[in-house]
Protein backbone atom coordinates (compact mmCIF):
# COMPACT_ATOMS: atom_id res chain seq x y z
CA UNK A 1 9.25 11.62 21.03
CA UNK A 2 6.45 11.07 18.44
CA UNK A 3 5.74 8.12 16.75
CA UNK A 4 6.54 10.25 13.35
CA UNK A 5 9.83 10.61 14.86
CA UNK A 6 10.65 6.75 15.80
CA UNK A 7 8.42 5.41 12.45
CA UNK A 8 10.88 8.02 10.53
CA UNK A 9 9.60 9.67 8.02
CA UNK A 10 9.97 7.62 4.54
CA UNK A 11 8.24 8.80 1.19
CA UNK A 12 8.14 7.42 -1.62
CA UNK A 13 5.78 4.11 -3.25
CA UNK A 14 6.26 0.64 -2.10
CA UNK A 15 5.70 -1.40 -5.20
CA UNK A 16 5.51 -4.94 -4.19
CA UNK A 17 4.19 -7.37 -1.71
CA UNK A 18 7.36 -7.79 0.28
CA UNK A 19 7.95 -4.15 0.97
CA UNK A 20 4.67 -4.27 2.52
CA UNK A 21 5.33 -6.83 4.61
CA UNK A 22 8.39 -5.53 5.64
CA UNK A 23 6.53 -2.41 6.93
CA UNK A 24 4.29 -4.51 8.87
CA UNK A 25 7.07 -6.20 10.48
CA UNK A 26 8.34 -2.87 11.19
CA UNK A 27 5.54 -1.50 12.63
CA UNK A 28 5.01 -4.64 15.14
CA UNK A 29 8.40 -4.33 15.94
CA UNK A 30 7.99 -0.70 16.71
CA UNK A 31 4.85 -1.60 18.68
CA UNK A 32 6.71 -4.26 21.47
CA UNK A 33 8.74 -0.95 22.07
CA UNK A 34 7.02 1.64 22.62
CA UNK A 35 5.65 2.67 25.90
CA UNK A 36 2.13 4.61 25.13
CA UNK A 37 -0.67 1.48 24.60
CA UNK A 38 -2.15 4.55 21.99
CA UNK A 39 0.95 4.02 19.93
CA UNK A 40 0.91 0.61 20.10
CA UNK A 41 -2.38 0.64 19.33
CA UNK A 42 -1.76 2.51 16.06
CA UNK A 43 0.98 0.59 15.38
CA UNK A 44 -0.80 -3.12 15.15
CA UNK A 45 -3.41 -1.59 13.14
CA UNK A 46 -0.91 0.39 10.82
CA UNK A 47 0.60 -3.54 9.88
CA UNK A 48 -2.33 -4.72 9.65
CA UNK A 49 -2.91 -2.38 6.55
CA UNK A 50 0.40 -3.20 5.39
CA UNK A 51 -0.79 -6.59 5.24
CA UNK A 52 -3.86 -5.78 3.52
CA UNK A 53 -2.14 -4.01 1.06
CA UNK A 54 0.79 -6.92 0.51
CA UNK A 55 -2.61 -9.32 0.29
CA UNK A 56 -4.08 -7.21 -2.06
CA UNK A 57 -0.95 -6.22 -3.96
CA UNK A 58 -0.49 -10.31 -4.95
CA UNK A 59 -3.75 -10.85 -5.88
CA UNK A 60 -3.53 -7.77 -8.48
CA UNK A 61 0.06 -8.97 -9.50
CA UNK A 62 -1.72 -11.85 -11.67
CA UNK A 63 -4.38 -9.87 -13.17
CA UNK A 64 -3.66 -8.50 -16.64
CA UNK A 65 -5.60 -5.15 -17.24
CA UNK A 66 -5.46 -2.99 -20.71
CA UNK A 67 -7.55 -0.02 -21.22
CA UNK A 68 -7.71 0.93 -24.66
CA UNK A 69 -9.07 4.56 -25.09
CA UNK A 70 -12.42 4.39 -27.07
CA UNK A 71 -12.84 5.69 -30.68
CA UNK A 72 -13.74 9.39 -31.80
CA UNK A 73 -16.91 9.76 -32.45
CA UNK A 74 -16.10 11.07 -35.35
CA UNK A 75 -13.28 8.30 -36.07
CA UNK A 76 -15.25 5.25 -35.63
CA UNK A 77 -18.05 5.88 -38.21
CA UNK A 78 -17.69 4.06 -41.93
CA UNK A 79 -16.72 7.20 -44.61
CA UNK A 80 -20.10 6.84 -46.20
């Protein structure tokens, strides 16, 4: 069996800190069963991503970004 196949495949966006985490405990789970030290391998670096990305994902929750799309050209001169 691959470790596709006992991961499972799942699509789709994680959208907040605690899904990530989730997946890393999944993945270290995952990794005190499987047999090949390759896939285990793979597997403690995979939640260590998932970390990352849960670390990351808090630190952007409190910024608060806008982008405003710049004037025309055209628009932003004074009607002379």
């Amino acid at each position: 069996m691959s470790l596709a196949q006992r991961f499972g495949e799942q699509r789709g966006t994680v959208s907040n800190p605690d899904k990530y985490r989730a997946r890393a405990a999944d993945c270290i789970r995952l990794a005190a069963i499987v047999s090949s030290p390759r896939e285990r391998l793979i597997l403690v670096k995979m939640a260590q991503s998932w970390r990352s990305l849960a670390d990351q994902a808090e630190k952007n929750s409190g910024a608060d970004l806008w982008y405003e799309t710049p004037a025309h050209p055209r628009h932003s001169k004074r009607a002379q």
